[in-house]
PDB file of N, CA and C in Angstrom:
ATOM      1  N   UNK A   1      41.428 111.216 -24.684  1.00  0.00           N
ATOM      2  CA  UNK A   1      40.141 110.620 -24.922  1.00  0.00           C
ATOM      3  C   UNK A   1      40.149 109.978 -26.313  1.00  0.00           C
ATOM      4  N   UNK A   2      39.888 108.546 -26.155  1.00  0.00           N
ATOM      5  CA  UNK A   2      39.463 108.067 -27.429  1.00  0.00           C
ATOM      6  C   UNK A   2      38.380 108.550 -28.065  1.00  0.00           C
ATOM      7  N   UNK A   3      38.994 108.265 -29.918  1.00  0.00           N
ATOM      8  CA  UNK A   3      37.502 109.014 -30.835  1.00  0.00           C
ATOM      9  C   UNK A   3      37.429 107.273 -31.208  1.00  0.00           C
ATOM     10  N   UNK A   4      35.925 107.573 -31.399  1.00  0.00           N
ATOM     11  CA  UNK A   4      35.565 106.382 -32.554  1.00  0.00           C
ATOM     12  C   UNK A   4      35.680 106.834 -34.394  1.00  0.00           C
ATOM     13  N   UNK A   5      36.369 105.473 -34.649  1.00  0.00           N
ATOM     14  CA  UNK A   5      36.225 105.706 -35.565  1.00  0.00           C
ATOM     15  C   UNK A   5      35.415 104.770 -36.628  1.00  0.00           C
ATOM     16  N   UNK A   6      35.175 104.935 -37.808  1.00  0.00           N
ATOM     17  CA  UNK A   6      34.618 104.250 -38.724  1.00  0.00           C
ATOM     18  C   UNK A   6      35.025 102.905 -39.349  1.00  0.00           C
ATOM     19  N   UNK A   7      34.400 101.721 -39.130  1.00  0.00           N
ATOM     20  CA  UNK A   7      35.314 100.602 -39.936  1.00  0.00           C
ATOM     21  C   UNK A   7      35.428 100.910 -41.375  1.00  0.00           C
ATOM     22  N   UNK A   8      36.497 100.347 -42.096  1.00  0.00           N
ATOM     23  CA  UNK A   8      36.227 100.766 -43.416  1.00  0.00           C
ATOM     24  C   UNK A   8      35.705  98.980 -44.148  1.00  0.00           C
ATOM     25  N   UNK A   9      34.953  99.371 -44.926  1.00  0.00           N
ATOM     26  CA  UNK A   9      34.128  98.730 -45.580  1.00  0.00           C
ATOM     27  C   UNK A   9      34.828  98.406 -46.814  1.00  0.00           C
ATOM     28  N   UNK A  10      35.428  96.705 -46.862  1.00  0.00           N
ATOM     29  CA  UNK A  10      35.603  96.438 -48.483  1.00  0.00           C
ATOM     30  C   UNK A  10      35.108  96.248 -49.279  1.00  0.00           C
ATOM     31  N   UNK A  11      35.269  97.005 -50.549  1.00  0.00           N
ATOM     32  CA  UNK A  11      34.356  96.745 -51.706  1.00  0.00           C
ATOM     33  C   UNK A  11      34.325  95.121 -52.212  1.00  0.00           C
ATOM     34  N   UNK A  12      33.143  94.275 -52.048  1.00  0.00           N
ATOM     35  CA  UNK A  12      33.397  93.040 -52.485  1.00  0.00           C
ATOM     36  C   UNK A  12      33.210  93.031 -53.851  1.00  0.00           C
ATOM     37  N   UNK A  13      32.986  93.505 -54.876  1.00  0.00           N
ATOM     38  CA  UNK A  13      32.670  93.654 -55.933  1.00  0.00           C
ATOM     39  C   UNK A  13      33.683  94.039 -56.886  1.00  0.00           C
ATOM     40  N   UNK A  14      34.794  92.780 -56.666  1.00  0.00           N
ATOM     41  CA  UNK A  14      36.145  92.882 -57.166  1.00  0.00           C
ATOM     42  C   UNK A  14      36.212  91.875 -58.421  1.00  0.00           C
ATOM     43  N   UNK A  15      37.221  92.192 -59.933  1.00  0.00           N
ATOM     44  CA  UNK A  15      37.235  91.424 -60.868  1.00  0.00           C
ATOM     45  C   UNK A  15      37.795  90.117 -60.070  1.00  0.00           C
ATOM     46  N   UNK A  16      38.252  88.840 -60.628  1.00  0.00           N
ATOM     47  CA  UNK A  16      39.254  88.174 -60.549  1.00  0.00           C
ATOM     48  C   UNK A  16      40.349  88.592 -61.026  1.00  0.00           C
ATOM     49  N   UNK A  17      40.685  89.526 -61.878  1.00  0.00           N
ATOM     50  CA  UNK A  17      42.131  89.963 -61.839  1.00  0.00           C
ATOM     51  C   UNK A  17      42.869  91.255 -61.012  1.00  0.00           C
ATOM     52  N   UNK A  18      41.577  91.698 -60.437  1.00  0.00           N
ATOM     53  CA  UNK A  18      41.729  92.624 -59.449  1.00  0.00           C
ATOM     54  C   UNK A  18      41.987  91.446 -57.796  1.00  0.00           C
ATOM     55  N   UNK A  19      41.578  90.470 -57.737  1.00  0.00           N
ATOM     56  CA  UNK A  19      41.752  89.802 -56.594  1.00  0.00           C
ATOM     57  C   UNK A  19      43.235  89.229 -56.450  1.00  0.00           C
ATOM     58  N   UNK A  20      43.712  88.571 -58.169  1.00  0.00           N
ATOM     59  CA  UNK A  20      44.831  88.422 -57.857  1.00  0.00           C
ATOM     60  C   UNK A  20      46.037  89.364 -57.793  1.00  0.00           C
ATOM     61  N   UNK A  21      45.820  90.212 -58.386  1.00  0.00           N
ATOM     62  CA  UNK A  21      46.608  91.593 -58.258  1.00  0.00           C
ATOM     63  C   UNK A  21      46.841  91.586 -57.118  1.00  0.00           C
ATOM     64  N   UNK A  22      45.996  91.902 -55.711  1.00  0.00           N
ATOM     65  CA  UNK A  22      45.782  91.974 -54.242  1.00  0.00           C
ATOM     66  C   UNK A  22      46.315  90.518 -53.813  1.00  0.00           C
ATOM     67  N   UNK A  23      46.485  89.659 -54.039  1.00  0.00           N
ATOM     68  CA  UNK A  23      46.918  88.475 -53.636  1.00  0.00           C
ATOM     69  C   UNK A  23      48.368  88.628 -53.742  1.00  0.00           C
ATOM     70  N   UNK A  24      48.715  88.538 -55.241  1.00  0.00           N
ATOM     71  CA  UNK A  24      50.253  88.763 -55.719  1.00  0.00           C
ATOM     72  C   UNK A  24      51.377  90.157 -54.946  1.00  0.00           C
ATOM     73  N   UNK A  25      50.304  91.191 -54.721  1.00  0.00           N
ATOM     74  CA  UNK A  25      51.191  92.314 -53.608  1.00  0.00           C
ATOM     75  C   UNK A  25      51.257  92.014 -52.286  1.00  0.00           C
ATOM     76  N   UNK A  26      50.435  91.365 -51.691  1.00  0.00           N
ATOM     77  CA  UNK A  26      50.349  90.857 -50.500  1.00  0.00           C
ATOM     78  C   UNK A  26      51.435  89.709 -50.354  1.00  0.00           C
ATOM     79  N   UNK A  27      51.828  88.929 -50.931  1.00  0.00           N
ATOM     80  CA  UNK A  27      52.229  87.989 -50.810  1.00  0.00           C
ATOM     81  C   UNK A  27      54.061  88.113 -51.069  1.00  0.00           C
ATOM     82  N   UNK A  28      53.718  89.139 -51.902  1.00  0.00           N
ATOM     83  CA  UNK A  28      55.061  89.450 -52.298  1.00  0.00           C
ATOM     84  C   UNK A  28      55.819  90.122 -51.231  1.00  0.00           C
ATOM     85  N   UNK A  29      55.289  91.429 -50.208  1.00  0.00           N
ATOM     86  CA  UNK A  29      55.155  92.201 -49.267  1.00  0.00           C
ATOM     87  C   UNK A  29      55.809  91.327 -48.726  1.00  0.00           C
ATOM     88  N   UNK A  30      55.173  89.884 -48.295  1.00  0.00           N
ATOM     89  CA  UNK A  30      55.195  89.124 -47.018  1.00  0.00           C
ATOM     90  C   UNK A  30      56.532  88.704 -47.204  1.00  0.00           C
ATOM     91  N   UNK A  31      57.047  87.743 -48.363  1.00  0.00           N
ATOM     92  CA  UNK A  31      58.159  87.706 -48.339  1.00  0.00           C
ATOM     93  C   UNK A  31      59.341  88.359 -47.935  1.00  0.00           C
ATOM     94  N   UNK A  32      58.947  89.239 -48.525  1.00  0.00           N
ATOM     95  CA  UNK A  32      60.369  90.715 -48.061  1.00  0.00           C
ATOM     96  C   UNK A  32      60.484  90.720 -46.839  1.00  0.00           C
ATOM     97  N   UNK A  33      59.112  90.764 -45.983  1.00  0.00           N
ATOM     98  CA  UNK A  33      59.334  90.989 -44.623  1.00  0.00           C
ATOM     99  C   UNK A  33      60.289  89.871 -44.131  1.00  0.00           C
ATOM    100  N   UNK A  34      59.908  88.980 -44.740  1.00  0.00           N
ATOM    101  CA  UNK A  34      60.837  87.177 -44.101  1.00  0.00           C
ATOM    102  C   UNK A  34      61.637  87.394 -44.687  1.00  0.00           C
ATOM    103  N   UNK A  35      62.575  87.726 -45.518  1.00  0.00           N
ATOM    104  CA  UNK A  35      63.623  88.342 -45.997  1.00  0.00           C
ATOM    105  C   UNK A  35      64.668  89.183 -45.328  1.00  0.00           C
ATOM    106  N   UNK A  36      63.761  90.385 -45.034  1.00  0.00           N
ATOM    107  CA  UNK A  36      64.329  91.052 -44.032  1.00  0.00           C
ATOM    108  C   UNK A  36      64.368  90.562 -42.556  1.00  0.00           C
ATOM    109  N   UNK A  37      64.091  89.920 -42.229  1.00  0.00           N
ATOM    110  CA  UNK A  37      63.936  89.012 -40.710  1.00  0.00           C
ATOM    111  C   UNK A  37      64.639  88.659 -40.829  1.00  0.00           C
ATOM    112  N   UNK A  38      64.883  88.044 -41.578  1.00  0.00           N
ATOM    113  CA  UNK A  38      66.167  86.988 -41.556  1.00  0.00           C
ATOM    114  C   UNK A  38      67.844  87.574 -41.845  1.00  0.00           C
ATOM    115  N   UNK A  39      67.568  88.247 -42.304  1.00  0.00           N
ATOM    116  CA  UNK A  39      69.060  89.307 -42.667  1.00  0.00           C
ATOM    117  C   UNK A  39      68.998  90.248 -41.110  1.00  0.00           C
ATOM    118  N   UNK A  40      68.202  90.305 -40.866  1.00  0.00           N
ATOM    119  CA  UNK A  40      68.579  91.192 -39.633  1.00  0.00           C
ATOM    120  C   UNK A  40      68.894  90.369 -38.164  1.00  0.00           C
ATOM    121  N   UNK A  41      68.342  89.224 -38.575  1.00  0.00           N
ATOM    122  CA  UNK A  41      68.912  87.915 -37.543  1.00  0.00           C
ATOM    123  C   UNK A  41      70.356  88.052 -37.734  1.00  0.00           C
ATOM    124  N   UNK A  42      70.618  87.141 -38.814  1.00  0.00           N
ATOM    125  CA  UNK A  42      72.131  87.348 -39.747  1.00  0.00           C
ATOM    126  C   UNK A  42      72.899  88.215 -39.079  1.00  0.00           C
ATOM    127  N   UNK A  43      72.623  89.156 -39.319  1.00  0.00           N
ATOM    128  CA  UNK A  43      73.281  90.627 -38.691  1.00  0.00           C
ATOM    129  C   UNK A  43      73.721  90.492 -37.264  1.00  0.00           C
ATOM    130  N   UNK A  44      72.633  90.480 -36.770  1.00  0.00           N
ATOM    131  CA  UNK A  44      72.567  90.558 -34.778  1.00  0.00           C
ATOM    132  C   UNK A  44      73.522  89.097 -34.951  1.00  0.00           C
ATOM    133  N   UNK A  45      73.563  88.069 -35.429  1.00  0.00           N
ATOM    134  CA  UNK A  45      74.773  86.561 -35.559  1.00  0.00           C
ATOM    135  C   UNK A  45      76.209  87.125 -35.550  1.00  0.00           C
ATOM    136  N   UNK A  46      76.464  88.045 -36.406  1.00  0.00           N
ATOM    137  CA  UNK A  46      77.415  88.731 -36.956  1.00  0.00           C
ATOM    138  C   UNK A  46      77.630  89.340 -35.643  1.00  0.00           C
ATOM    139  N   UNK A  47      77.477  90.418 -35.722  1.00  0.00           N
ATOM    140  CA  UNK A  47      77.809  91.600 -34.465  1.00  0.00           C
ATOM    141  C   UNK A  47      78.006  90.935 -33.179  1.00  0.00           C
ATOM    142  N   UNK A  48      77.412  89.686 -32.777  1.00  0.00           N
ATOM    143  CA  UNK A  48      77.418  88.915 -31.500  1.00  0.00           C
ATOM    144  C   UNK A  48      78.753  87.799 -31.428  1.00  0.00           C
ATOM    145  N   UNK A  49      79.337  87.568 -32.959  1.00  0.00           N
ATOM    146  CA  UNK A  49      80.324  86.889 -33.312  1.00  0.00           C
ATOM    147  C   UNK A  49      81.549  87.895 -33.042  1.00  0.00           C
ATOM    148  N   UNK A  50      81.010  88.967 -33.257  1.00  0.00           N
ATOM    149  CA  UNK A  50      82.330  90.274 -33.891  1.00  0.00           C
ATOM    150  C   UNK A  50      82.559  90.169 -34.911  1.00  0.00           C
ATOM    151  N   UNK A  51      81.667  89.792 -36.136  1.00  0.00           N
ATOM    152  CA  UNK A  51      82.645  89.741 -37.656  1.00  0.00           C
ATOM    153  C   UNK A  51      81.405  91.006 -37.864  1.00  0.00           C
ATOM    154  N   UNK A  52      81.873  92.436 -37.670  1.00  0.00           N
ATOM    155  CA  UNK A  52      80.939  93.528 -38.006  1.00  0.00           C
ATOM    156  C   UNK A  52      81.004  94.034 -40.122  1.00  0.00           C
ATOM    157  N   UNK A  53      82.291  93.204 -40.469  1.00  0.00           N
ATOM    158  CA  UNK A  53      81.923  93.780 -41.739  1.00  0.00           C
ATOM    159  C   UNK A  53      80.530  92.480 -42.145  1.00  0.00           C
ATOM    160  N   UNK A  54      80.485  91.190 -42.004  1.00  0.00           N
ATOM    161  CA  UNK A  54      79.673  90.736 -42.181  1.00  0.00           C
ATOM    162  C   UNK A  54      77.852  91.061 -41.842  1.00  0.00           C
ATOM    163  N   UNK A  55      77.762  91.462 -40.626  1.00  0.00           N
ATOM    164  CA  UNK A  55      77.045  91.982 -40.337  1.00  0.00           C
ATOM    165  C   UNK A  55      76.531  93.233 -41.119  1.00  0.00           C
ATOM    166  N   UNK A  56      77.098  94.061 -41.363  1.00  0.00           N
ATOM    167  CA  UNK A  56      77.331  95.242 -42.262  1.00  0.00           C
ATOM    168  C   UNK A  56      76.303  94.708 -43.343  1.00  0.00           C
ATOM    169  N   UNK A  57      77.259  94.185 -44.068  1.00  0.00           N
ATOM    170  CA  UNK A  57      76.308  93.022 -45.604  1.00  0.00           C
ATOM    171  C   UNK A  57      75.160  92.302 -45.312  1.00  0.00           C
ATOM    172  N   UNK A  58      74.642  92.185 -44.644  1.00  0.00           N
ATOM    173  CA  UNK A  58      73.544  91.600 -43.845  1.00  0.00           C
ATOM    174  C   UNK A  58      72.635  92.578 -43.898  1.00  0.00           C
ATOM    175  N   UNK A  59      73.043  93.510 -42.595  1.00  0.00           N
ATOM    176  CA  UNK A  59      72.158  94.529 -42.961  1.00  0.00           C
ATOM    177  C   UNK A  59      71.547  95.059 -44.252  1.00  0.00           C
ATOM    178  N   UNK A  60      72.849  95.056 -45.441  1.00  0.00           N
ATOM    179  CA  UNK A  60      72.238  96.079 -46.047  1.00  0.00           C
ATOM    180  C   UNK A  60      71.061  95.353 -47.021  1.00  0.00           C
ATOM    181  N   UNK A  61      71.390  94.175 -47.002  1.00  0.00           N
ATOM    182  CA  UNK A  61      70.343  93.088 -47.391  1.00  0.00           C
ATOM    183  C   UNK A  61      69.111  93.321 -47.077  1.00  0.00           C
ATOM    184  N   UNK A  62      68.734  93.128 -45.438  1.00  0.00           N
ATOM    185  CA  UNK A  62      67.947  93.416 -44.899  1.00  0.00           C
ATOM    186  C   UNK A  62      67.304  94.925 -45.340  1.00  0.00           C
ATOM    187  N   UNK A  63      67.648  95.834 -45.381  1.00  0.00           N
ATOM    188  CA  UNK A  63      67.524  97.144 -45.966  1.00  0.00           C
ATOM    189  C   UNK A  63      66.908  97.161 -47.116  1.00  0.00           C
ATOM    190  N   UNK A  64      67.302  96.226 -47.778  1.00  0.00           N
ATOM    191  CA  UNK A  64      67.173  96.048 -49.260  1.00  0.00           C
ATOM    192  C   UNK A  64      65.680  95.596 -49.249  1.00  0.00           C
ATOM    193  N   UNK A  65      65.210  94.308 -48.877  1.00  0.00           N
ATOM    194  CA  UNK A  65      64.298  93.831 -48.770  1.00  0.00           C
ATOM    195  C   UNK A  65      63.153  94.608 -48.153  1.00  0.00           C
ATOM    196  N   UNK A  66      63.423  95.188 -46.990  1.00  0.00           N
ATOM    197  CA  UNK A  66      62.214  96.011 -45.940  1.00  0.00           C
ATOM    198  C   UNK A  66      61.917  97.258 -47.058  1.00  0.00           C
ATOM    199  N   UNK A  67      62.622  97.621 -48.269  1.00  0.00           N
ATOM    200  CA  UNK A  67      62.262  98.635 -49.107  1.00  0.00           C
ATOM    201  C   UNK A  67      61.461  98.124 -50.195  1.00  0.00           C
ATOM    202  N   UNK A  68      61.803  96.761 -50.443  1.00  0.00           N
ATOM    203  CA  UNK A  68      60.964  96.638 -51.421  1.00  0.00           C
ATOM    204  C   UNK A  68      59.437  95.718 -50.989  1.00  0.00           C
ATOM    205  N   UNK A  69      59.293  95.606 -49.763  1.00  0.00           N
ATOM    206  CA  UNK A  69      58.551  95.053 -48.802  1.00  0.00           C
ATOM    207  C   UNK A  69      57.667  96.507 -48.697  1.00  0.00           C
ATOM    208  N   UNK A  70      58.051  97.559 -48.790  1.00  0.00           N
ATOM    209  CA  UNK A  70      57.446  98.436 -48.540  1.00  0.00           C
ATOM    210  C   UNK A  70      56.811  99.000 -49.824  1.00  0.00           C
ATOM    211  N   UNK A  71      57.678  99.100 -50.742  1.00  0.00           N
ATOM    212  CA  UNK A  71      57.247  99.218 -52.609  1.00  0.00           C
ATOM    213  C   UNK A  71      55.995  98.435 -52.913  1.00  0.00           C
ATOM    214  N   UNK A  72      55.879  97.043 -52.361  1.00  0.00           N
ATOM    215  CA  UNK A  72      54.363  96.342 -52.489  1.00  0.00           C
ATOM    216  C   UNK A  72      53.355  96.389 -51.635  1.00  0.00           C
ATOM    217  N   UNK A  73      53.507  97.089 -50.450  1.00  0.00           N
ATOM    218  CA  UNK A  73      52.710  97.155 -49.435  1.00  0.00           C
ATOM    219  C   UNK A  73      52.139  99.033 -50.246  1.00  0.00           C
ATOM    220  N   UNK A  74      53.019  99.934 -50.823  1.00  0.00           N
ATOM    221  CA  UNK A  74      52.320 101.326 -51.501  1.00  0.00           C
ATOM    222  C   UNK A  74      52.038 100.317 -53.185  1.00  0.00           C
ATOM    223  N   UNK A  75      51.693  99.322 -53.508  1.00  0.00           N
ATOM    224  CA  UNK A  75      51.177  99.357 -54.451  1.00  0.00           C
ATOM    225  C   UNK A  75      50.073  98.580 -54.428  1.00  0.00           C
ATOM    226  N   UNK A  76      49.767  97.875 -53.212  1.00  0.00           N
ATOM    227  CA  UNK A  76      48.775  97.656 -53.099  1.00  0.00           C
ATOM    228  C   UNK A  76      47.811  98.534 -52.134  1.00  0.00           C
ATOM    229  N   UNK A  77      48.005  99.815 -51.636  1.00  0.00           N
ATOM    230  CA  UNK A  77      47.264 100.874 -51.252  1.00  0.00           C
ATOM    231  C   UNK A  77      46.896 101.101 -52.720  1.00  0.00           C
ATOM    232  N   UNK A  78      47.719 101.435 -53.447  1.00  0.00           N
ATOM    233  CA  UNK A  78      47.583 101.966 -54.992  1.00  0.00           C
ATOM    234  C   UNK A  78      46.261 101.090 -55.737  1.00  0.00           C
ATOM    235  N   UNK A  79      46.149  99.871 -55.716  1.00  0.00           N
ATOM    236  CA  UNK A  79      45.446  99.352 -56.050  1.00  0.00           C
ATOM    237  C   UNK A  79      43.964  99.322 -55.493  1.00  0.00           C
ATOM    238  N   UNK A  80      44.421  99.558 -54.545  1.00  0.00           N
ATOM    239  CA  UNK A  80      43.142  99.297 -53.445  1.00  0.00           C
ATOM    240  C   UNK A  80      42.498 100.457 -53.431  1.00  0.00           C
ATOM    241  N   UNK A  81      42.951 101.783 -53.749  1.00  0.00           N
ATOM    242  CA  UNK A  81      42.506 103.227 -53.502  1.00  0.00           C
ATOM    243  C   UNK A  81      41.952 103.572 -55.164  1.00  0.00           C
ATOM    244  N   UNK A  82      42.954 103.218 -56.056  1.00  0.00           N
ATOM    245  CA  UNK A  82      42.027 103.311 -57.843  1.00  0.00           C
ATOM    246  C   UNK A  82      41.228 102.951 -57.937  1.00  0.00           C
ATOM    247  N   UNK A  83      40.310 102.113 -57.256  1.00  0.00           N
ATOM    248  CA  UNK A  83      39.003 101.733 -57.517  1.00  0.00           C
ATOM    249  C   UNK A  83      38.148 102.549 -56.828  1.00  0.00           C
ATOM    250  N   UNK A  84      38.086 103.166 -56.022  1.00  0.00           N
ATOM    251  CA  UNK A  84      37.284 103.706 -55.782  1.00  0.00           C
ATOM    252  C   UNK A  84      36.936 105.579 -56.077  1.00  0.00           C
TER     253      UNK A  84
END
């Protein structure tokens, strides 16, 4: 059984340097993700070629990126949660 739950409500009553803060993590996030997309394409190119050490390096690229894709996605919780 579904519960309902509560929408959460954004505080609009944000500085401008609090907006770009939230702009600049968001955006940054996004990249990584296209970063990592693309290295993990790379990869699946690799492995479908058979050159698996290439693939390998690809990955870890990809790896690389989806972590720090994830580092701005917890710092903008961080941001978003200190204010209140």
């Amino acid at each position: 059984m579904a519960t309902k739950t509560e929408p959460i409500i954004a505080d609009k009553s944000i500085s401008a340097a609090d907006n770009k803060k939230g702009i600049e993590n968001h955006k940054k996030a996004a990249m990584h993700h296209e970063e990592a997309a693309k290295f993990h394409n790379e990869a699946a190119k690799h492995h479908e070629a058979g050159n698996h050490e290439k693939a390998f390096e690809s990955t870890v690229k990809a790896n690389g990126h989806s972590s720090l894709a994830g580092e701005a996605q917890r710092e903008d919780v961080k941001h978003h949660t200190s204010k209140n």
